[in-house]
Protein backbone atom coordinates (compact mmCIF):
# COMPACT_ATOMS: atom_id res chain seq x y z
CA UNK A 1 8.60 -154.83 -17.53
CA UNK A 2 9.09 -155.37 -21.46
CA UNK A 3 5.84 -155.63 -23.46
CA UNK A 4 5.50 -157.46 -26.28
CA UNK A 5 2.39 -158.81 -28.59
CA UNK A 6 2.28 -162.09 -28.18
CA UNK A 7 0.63 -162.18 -32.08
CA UNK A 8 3.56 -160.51 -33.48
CA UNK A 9 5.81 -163.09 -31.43
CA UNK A 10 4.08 -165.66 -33.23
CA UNK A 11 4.57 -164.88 -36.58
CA UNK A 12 7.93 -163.99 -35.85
CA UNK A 13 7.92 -160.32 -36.57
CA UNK A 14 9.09 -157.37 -34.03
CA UNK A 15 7.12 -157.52 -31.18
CA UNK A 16 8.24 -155.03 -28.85
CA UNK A 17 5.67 -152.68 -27.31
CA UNK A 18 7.92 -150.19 -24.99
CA UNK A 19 8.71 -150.64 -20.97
CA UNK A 20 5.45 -150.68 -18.50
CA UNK A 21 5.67 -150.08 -14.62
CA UNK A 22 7.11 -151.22 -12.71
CA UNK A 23 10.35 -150.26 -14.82
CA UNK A 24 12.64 -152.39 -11.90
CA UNK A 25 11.02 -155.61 -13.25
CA UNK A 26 13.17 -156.97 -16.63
CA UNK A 27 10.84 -160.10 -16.95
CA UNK A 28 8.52 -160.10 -19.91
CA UNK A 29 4.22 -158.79 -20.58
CA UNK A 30 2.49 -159.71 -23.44
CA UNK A 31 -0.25 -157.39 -24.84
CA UNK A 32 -1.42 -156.45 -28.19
CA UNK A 33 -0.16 -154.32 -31.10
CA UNK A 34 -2.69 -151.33 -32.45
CA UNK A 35 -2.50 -153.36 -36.03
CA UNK A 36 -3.60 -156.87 -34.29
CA UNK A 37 -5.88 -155.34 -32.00
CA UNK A 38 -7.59 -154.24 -35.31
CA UNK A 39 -8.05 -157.07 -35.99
CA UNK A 40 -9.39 -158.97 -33.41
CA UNK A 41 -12.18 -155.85 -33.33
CA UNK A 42 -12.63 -156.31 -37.10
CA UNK A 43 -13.49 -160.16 -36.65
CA UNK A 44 -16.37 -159.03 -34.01
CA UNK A 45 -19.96 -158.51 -34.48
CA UNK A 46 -21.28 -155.55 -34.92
CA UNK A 47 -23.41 -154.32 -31.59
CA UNK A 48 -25.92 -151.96 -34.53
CA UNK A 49 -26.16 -154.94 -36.97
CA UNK A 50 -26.01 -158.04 -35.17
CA UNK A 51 -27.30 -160.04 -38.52
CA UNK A 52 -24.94 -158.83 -40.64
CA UNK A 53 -21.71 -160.08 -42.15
CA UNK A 54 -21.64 -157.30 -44.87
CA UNK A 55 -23.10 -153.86 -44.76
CA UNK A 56 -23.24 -151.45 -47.95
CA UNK A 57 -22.97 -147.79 -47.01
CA UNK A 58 -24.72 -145.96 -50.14
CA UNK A 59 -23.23 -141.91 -50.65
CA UNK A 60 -25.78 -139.37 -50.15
CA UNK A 61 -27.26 -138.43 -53.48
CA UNK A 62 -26.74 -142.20 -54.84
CA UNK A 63 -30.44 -143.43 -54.96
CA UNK A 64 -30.13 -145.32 -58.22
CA UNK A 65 -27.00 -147.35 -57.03
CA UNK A 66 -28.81 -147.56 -53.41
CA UNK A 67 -31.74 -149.56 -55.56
CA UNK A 68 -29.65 -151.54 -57.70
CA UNK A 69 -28.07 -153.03 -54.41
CA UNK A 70 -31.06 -153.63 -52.75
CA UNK A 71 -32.55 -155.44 -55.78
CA UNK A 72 -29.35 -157.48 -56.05
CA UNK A 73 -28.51 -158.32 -52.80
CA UNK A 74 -32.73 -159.00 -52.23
CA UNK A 75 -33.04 -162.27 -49.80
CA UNK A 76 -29.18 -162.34 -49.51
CA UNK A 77 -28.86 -163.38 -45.50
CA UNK A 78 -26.22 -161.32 -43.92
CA UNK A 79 -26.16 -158.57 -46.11
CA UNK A 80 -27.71 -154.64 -44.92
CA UNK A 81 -28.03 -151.61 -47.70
CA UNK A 82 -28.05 -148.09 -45.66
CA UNK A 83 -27.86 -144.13 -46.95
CA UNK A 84 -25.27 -142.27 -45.71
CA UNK A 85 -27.49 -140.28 -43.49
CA UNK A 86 -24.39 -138.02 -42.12
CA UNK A 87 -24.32 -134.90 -43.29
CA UNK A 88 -20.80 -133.32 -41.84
CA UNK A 89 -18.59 -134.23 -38.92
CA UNK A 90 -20.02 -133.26 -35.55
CA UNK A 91 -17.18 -130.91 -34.49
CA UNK A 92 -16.53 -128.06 -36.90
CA UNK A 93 -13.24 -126.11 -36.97
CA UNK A 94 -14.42 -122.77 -34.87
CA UNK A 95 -16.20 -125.04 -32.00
CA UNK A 96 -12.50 -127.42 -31.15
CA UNK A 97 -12.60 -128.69 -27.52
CA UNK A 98 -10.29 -126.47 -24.97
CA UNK A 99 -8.61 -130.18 -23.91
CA UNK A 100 -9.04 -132.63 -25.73
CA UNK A 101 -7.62 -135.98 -23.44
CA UNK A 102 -8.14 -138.28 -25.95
CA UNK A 103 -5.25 -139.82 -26.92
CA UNK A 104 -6.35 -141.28 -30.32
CA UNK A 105 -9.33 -141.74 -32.67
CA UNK A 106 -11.97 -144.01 -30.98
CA UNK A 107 -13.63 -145.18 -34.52
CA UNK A 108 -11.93 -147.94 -35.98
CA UNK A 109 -11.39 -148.12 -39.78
CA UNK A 110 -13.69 -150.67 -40.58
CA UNK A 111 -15.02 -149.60 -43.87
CA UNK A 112 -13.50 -150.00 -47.56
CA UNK A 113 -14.73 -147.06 -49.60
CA UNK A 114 -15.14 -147.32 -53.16
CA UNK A 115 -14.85 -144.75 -56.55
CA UNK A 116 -18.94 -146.06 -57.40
CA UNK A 117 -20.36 -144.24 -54.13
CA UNK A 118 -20.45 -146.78 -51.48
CA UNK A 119 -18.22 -148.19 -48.40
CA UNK A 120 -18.65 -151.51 -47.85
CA UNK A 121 -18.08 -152.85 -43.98
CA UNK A 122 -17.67 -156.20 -43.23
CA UNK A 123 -18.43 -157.59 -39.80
CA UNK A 124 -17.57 -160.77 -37.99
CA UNK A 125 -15.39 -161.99 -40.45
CA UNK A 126 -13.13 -165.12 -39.89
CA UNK A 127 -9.50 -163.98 -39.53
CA UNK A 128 -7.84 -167.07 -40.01
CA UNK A 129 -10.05 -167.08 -43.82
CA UNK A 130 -11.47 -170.29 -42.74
CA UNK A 131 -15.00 -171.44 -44.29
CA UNK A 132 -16.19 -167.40 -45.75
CA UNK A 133 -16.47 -166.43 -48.90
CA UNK A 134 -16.18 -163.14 -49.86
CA UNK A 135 -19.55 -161.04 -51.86
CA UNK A 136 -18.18 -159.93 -55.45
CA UNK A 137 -19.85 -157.29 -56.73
């Protein structure tokens, strides 16, 4: 069989996927490309935040800019000021896995970091841009 995402077929770009089993079938699968299916997951709510369309991820060691958020975005309804509260990544160097079956990153790239100190993460968003408006800061 012949994959190809069906969203990519729509806007007319390539669309092609690779071959799935069986390989003696020529007729056509749709699925979805890594870039669209980053999408759809960017457009659902997060499971952490339920409430919140934006979340502001403050650096460690940013208190002042961590206030000045929180007193400007004070009432706001969808909107969530945190601390960076990691401190490394879980797996150092010296302690890497004997076999490692993962075949890719489970996080998705949600956040946008920015030179100021903070990552912002939006949640929930409309794809299609219909009816939001986006927090300038």
């Amino acid at each position: 069989m012949r994959a190809f995402c069906a969203w990519c077929q729509r806007e007319g770009g390539p669309a092609f996927l690779g071959e799935r089993a069986p390989l003696d079938d020529d007729s056509e699968t749709h699925g979805v490309c890594r870039r669209h299916l980053q999408h759809i997951l960017a457009a659902l709510p997060s499971q952490s935040f339920p409430d919140v369309t934006y979340l502001f991820v403050i650096k460690a060691g940013e208190g002042e800019l961590y206030d000045h958020l929180e007193r400007s975005f004070l009432g706001v309804r969808g909107v969530k000021i945190i601390m960076e509260r990691r401190q490394r990544d879980r797996r150092e160097v010296h302690r890497q896995a004997a076999d490692d079956r993962r075949r890719a990153e489970r996080r998705q790239p949600r956040g946008t970091s920015h030179a100021l100190g903070y990552t912002t993460v939006r949640f929930g968003h409309d794809p299609a841009g219909r009816g939001e408006v986006p927090i300038a800061i």
